[in-house]
N, C-alpha and C. Protein backbone atom coordinates (compact mmCIF):
# COMPACT_ATOMS: atom_id res chain seq x y z
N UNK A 1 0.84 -1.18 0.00
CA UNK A 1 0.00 0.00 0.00
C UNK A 1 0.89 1.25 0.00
N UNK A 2 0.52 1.96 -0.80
CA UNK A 2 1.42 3.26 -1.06
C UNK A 2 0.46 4.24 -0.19
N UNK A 3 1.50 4.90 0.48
CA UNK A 3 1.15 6.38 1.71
C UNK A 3 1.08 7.74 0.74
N UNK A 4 0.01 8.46 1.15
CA UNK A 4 0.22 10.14 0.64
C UNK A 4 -0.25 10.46 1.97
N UNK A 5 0.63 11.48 1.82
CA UNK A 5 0.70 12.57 3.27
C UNK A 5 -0.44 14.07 2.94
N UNK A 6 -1.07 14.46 4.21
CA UNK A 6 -1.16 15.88 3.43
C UNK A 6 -0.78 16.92 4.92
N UNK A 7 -0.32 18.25 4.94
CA UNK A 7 -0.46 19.00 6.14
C UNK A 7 -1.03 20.42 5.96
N UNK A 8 -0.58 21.18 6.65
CA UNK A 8 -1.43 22.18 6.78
C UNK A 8 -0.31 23.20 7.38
N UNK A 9 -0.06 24.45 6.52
CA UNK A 9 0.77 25.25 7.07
C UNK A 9 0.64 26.29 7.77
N UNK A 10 -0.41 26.87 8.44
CA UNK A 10 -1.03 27.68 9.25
C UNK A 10 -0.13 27.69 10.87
N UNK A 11 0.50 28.87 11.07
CA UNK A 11 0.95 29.03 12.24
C UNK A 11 2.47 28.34 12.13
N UNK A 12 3.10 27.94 10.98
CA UNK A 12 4.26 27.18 10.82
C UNK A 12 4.88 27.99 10.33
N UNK A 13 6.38 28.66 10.87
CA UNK A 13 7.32 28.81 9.88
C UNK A 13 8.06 28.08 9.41
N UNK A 14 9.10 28.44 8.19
CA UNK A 14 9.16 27.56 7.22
C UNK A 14 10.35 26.56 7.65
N UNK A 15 11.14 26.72 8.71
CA UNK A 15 12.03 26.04 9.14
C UNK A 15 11.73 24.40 9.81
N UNK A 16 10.59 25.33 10.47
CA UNK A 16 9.65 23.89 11.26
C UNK A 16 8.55 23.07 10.12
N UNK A 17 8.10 23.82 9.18
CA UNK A 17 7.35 23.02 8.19
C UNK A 17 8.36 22.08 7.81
N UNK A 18 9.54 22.71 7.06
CA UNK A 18 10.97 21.75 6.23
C UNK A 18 11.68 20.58 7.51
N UNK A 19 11.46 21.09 8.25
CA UNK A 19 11.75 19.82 9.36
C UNK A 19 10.43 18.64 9.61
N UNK A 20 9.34 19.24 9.37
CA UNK A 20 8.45 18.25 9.05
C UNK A 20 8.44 17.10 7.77
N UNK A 21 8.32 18.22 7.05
CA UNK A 21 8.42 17.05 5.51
C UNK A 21 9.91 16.18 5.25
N UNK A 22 10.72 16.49 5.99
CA UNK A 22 12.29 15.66 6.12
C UNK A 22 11.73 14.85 7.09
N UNK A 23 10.83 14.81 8.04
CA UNK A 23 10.43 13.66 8.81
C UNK A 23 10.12 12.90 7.99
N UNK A 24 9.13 13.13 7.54
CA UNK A 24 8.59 12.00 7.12
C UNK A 24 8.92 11.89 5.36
N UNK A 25 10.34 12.06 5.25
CA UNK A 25 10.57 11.96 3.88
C UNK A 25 10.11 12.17 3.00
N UNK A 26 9.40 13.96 2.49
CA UNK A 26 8.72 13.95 1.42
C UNK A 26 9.60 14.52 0.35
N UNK A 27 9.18 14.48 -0.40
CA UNK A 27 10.16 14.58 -1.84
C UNK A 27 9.49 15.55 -2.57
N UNK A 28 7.84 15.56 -2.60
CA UNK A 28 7.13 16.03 -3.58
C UNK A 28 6.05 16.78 -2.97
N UNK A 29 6.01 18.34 -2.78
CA UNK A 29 4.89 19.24 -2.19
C UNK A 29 3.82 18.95 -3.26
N UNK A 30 2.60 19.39 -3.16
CA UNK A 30 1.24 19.46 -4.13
C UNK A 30 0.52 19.99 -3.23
N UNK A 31 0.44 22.05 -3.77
CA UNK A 31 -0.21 22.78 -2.99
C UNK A 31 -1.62 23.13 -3.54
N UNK A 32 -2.78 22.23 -3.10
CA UNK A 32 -4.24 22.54 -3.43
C UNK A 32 -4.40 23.47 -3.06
N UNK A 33 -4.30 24.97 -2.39
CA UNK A 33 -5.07 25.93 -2.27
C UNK A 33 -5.89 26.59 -3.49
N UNK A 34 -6.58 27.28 -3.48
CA UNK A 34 -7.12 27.17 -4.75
C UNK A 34 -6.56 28.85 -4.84
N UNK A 35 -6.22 29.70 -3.93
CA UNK A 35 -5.33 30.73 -4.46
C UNK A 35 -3.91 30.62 -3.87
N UNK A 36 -2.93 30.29 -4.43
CA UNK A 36 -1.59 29.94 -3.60
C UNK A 36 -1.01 31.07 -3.11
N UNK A 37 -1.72 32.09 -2.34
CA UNK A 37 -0.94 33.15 -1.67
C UNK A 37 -1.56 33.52 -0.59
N UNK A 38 -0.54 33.85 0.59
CA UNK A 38 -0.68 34.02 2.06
C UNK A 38 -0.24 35.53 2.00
N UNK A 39 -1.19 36.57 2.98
CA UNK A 39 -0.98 37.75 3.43
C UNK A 39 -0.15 37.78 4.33
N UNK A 40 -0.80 36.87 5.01
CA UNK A 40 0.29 36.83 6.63
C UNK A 40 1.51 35.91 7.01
N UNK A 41 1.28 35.05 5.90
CA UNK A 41 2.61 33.89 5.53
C UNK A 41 2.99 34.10 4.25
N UNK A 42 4.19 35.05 3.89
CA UNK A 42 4.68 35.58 2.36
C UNK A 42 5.47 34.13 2.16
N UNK A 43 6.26 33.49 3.20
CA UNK A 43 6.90 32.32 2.85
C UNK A 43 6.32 31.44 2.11
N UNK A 44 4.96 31.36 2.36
CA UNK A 44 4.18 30.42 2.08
C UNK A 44 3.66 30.59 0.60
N UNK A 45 3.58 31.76 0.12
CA UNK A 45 3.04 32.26 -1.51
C UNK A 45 3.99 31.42 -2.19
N UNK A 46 3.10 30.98 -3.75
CA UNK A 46 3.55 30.11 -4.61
C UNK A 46 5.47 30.27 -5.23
N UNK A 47 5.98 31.15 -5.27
CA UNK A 47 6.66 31.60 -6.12
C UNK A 47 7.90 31.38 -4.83
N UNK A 48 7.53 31.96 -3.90
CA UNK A 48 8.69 31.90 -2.79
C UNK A 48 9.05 30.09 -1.86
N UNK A 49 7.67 29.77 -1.72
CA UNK A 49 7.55 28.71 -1.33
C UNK A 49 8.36 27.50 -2.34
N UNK A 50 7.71 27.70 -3.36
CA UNK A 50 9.08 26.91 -4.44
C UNK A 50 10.26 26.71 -4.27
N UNK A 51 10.64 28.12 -4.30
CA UNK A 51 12.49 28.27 -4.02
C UNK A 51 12.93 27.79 -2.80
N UNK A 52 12.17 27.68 -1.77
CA UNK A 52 12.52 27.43 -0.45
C UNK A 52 12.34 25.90 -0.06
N UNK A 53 11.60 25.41 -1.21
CA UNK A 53 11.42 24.07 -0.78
C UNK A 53 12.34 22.85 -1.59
N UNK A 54 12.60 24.37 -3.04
CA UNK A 54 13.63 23.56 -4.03
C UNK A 54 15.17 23.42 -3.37
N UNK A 55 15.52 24.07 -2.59
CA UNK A 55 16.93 24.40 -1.76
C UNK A 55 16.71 22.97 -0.77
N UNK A 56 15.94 22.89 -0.70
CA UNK A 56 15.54 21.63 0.49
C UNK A 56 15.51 20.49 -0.06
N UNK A 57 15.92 20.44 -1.71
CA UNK A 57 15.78 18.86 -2.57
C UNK A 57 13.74 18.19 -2.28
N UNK A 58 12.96 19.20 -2.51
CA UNK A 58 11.69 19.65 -2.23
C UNK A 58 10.80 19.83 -3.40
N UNK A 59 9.78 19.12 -4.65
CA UNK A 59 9.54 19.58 -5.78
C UNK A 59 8.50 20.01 -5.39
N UNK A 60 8.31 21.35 -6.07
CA UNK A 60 6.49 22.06 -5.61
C UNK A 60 5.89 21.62 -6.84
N UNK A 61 4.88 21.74 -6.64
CA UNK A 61 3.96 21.58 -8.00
C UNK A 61 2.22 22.03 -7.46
N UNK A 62 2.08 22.93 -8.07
CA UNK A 62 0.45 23.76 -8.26
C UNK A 62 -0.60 22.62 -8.98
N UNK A 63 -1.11 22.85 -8.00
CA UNK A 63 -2.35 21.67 -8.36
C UNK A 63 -3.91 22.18 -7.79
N UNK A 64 -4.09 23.52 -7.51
CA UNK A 64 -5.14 23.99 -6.43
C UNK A 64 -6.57 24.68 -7.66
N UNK A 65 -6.18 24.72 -9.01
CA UNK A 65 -6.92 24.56 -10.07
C UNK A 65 -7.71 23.29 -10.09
N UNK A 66 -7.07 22.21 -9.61
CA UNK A 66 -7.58 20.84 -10.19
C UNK A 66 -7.93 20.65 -8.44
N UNK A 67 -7.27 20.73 -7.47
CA UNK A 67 -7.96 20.09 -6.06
C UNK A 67 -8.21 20.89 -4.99
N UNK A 68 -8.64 22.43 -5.59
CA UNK A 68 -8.54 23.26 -4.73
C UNK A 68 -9.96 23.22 -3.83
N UNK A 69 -9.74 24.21 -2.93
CA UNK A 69 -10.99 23.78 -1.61
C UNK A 69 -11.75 25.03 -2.23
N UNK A 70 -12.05 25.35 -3.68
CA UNK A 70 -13.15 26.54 -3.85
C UNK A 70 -13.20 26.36 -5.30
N UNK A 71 -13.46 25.28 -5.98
CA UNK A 71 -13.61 25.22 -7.15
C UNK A 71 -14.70 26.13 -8.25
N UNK A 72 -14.35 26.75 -9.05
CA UNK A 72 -15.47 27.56 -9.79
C UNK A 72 -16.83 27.09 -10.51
N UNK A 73 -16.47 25.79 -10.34
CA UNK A 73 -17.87 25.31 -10.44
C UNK A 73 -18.91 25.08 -9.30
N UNK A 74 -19.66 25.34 -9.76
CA UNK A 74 -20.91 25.33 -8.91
C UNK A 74 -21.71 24.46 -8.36
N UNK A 75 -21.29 23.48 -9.07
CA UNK A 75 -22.09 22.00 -8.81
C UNK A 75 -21.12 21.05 -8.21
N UNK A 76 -20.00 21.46 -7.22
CA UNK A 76 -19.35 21.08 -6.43
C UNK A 76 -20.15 21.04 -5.04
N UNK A 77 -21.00 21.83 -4.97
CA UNK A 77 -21.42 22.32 -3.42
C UNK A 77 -22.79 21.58 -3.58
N UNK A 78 -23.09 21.78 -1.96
CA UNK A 78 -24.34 20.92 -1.24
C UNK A 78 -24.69 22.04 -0.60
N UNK A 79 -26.18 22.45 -0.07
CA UNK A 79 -26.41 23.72 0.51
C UNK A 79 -26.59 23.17 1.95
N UNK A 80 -25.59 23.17 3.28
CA UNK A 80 -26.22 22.55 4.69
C UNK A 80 -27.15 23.56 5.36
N UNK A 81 -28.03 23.00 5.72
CA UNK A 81 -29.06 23.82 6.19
C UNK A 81 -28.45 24.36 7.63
N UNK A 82 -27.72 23.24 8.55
CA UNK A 82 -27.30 23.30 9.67
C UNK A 82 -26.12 25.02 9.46
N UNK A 83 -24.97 24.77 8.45
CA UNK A 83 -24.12 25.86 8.47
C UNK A 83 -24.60 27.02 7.53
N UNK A 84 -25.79 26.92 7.12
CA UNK A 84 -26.86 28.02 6.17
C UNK A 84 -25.71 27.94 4.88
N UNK A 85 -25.09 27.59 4.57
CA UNK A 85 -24.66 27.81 3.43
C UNK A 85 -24.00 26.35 2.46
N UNK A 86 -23.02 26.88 1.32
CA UNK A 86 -22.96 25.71 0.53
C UNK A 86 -21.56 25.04 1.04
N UNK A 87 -21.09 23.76 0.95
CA UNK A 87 -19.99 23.24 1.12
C UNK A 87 -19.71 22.70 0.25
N UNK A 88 -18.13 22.16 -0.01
CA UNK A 88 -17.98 21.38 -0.59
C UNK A 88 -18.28 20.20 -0.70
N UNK A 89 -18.65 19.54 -1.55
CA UNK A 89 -19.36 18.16 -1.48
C UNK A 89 -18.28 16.90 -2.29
N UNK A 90 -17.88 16.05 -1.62
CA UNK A 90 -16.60 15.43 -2.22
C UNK A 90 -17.37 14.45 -3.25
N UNK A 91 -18.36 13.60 -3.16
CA UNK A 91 -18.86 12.78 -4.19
C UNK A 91 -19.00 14.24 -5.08
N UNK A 92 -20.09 14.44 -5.07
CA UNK A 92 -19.75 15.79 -6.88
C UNK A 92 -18.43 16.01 -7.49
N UNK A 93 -17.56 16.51 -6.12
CA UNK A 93 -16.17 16.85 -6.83
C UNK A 93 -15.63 15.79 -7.58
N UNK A 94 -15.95 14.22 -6.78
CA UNK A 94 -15.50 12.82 -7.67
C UNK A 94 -16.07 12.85 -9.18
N UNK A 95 -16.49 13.41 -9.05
CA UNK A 95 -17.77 13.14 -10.51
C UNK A 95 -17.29 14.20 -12.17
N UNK A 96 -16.57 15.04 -11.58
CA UNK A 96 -15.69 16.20 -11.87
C UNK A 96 -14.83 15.84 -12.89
N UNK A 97 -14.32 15.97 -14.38
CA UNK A 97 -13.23 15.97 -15.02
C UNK A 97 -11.66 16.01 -14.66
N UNK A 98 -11.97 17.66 -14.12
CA UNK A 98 -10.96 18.46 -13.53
C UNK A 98 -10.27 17.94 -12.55
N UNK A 99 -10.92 17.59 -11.55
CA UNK A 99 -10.75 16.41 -10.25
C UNK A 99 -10.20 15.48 -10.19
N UNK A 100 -11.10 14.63 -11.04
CA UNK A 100 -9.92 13.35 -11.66
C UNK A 100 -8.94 13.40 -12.29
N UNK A 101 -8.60 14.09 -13.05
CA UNK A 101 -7.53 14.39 -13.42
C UNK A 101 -6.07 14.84 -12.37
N UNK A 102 -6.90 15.67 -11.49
CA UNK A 102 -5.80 15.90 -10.91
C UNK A 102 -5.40 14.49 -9.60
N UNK A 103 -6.32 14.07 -9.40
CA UNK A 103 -6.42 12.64 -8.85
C UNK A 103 -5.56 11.79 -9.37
N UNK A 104 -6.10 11.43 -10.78
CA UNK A 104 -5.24 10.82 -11.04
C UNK A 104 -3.63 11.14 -11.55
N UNK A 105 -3.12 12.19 -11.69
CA UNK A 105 -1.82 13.10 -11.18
C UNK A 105 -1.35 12.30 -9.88
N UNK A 106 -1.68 12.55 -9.05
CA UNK A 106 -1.12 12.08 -7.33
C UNK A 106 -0.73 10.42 -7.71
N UNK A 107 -2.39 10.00 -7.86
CA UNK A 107 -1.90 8.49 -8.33
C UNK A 107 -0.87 8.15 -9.02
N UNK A 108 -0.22 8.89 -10.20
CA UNK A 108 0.98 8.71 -11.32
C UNK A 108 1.92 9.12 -10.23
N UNK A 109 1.80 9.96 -9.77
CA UNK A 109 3.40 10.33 -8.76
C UNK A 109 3.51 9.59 -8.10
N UNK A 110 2.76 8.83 -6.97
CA UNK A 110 3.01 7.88 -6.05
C UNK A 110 3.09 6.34 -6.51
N UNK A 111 2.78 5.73 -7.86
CA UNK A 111 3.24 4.57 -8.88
C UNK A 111 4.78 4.82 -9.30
N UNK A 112 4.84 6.38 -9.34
CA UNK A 112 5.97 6.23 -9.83
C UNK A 112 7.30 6.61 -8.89
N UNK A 113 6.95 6.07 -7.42
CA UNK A 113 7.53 6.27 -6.16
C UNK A 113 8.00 7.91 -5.64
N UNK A 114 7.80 8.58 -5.92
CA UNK A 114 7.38 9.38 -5.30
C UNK A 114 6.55 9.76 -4.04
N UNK A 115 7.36 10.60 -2.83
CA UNK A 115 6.81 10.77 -1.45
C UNK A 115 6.27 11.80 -1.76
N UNK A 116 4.79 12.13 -1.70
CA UNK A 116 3.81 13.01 -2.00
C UNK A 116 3.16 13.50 -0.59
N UNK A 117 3.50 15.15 -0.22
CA UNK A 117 2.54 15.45 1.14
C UNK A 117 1.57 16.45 0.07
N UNK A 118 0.15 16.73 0.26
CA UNK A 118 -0.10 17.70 0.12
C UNK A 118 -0.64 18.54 0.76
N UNK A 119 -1.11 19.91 0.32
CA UNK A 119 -0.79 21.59 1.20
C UNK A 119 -1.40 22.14 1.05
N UNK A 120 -2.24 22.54 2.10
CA UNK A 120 -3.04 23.34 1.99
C UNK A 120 -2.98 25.01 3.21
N UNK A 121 -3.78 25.53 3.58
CA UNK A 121 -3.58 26.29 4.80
C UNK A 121 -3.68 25.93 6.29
N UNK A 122 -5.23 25.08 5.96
CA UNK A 122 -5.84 25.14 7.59
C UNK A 122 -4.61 23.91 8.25
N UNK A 123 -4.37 24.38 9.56
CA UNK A 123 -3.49 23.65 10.64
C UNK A 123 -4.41 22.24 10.49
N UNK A 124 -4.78 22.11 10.37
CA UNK A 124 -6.21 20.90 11.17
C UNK A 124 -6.72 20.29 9.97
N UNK A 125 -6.25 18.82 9.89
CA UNK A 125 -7.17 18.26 8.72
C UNK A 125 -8.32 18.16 8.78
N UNK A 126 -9.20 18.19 9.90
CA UNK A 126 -10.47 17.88 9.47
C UNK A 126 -10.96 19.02 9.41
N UNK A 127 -10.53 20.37 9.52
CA UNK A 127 -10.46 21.46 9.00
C UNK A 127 -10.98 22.40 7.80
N UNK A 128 -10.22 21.10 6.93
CA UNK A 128 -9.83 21.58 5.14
C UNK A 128 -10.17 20.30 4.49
N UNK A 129 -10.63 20.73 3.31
CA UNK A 129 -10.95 20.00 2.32
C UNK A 129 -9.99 18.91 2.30
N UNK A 130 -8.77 18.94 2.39
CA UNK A 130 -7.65 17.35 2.32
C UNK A 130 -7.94 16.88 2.88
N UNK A 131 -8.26 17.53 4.42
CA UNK A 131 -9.21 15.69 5.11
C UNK A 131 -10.67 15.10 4.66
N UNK A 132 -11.59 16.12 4.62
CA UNK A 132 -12.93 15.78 4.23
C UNK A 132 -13.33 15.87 2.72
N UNK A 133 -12.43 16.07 1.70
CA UNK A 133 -12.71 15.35 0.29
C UNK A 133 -11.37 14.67 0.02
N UNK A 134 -10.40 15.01 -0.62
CA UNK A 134 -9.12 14.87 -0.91
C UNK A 134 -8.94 13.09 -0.04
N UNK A 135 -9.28 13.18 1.14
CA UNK A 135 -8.50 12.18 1.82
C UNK A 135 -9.79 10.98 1.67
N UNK A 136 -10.90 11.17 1.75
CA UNK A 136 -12.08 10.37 1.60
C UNK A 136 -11.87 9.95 -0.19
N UNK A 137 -11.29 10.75 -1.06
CA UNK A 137 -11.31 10.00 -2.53
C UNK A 137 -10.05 9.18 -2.48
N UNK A 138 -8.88 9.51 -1.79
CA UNK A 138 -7.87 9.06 -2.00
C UNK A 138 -7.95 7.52 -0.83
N UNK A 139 -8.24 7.83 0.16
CA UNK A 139 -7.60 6.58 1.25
C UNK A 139 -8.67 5.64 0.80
N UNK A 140 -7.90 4.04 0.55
CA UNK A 140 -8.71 2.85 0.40
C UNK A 140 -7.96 2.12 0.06
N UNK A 141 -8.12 1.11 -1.03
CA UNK A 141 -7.26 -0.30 -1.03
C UNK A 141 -6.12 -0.25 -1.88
N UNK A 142 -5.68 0.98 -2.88
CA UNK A 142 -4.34 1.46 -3.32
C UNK A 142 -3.24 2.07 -2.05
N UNK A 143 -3.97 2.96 -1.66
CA UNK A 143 -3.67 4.25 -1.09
C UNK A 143 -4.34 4.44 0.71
N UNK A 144 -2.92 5.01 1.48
CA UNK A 144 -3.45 5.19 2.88
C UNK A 144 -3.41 6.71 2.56
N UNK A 145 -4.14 7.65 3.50
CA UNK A 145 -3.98 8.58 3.38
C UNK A 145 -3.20 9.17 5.18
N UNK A 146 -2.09 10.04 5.14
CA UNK A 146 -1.80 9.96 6.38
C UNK A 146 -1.15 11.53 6.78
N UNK A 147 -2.73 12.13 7.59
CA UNK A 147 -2.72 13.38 7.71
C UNK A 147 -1.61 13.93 8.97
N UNK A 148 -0.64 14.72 8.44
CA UNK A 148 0.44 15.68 9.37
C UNK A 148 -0.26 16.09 10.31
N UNK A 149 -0.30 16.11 11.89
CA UNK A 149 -1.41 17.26 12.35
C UNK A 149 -0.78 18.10 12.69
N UNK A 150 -1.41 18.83 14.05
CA UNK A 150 -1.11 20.24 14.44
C UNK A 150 0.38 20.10 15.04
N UNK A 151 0.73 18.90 15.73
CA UNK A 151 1.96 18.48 16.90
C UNK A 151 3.00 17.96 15.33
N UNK A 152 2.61 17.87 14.26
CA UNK A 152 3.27 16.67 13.68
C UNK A 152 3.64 15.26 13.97
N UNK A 153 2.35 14.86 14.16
CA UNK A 153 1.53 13.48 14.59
C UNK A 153 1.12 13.03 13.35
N UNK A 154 1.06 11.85 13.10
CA UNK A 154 0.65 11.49 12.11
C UNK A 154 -1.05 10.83 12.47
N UNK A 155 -1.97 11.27 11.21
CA UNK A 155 -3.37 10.91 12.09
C UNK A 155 -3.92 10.11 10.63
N UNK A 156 -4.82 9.13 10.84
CA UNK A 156 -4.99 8.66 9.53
C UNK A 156 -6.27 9.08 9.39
N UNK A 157 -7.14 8.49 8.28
CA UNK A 157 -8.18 9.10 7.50
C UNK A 157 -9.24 9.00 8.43
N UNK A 158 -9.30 7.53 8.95
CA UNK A 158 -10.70 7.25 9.30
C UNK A 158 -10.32 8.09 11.33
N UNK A 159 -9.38 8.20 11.89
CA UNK A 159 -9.14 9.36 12.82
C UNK A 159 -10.16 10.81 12.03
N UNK A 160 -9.59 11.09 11.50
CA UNK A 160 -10.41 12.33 11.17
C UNK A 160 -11.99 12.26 10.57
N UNK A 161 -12.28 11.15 10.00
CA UNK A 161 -13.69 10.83 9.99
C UNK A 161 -14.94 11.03 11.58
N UNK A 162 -13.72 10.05 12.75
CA UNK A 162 -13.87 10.08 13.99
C UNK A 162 -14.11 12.12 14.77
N UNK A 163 -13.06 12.12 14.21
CA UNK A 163 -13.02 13.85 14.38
C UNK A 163 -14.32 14.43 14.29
N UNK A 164 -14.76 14.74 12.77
CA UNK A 164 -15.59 15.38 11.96
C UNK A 164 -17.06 14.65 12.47
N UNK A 165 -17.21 13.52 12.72
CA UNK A 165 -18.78 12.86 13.22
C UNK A 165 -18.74 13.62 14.70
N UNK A 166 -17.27 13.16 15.62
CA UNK A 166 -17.67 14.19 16.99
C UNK A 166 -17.76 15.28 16.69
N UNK A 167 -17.37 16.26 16.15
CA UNK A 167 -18.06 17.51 15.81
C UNK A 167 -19.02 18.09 15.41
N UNK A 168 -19.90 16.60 14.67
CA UNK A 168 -21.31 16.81 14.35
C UNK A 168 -22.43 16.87 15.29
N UNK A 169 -21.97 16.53 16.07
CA UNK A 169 -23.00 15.65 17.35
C UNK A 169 -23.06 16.99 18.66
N UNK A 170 -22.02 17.98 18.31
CA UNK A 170 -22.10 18.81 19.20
C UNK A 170 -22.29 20.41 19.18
């Protein structure tokens, strides 16, 4: 079974992020945000984040077009009555061109051994779309999915499933 990682760079500078992904041996960033730039983390914007991760033997690669947490289509979302508004809905997003495609991207990198984390903002996977779509299409009988957390703990999919149901209930 092949592992993809994903974390969350919120509240991290970049010394302690790069000491993370050398933990756990990643080779290959894939930043889903769907706009790759931080106001309050400039490290973190697409262009800088590159260079800083390429010095680190680190490949970035933009992927937040194809798995980002705000896709321009519209028929991604579910309207919850509970949070009055629309969410992302991960079966639709499965259903998606764009999606799969970039899906199947991750899949080609990690066949072709490649250590894949991917990146988003929120600290907290169950947080962000990588835990509650991203990690629900990806984790199953190819693929574990194995979320970085806040401590740099490693938490797996169905942990954050656990997460996201206790949070429903309260």
């Amino acid at each position: 079974m092949r592992e993809i990682f994903t974390i969350g760079y919120g509240g991290r500078d970049t010394d302690d992020f790069i000491a993370l992904l050398n933990r756990y041996k990643i080779d290959t960033l894939v930043d889903v945000r769907s706009q790759p730039y931080s106001r309050y983390a400039p490290d973190f914007c697409k262009e800088r984040l590159s260079a800083i991760l390429s010095r680190s033997g680190i490949v970035y690669h933009f992927m937040g077009n194809l798995l980002g947490g705000r896709p321009d289509d519209s028929d991604c979302y579910t309207y919850s009555p509970q949070r009055k508004k629309k969410l992302l809905d991960a079966k639709k997003c499965e259903s998606k061109d764009f999606y799969r495609e970039g899906i199947a991207r991750l899949k080609r990198g990690l066949a072709g051994g490649r250590r894949i984390v991917i990146m988003c903002s929120e600290l907290e996977p169950h947080e962000c779309h990588r835990g509650y779509v991203l990690g629900k299409t990806l984790d199953g009988n190819e693929t574990a999915v194995i979320h970085i957390g806040k401590y740099g703990e490693p938490l797996t999919q169905s942990q954050i499933r656990e997460t996201n149901y206790q949070e429903a209930l309260f």
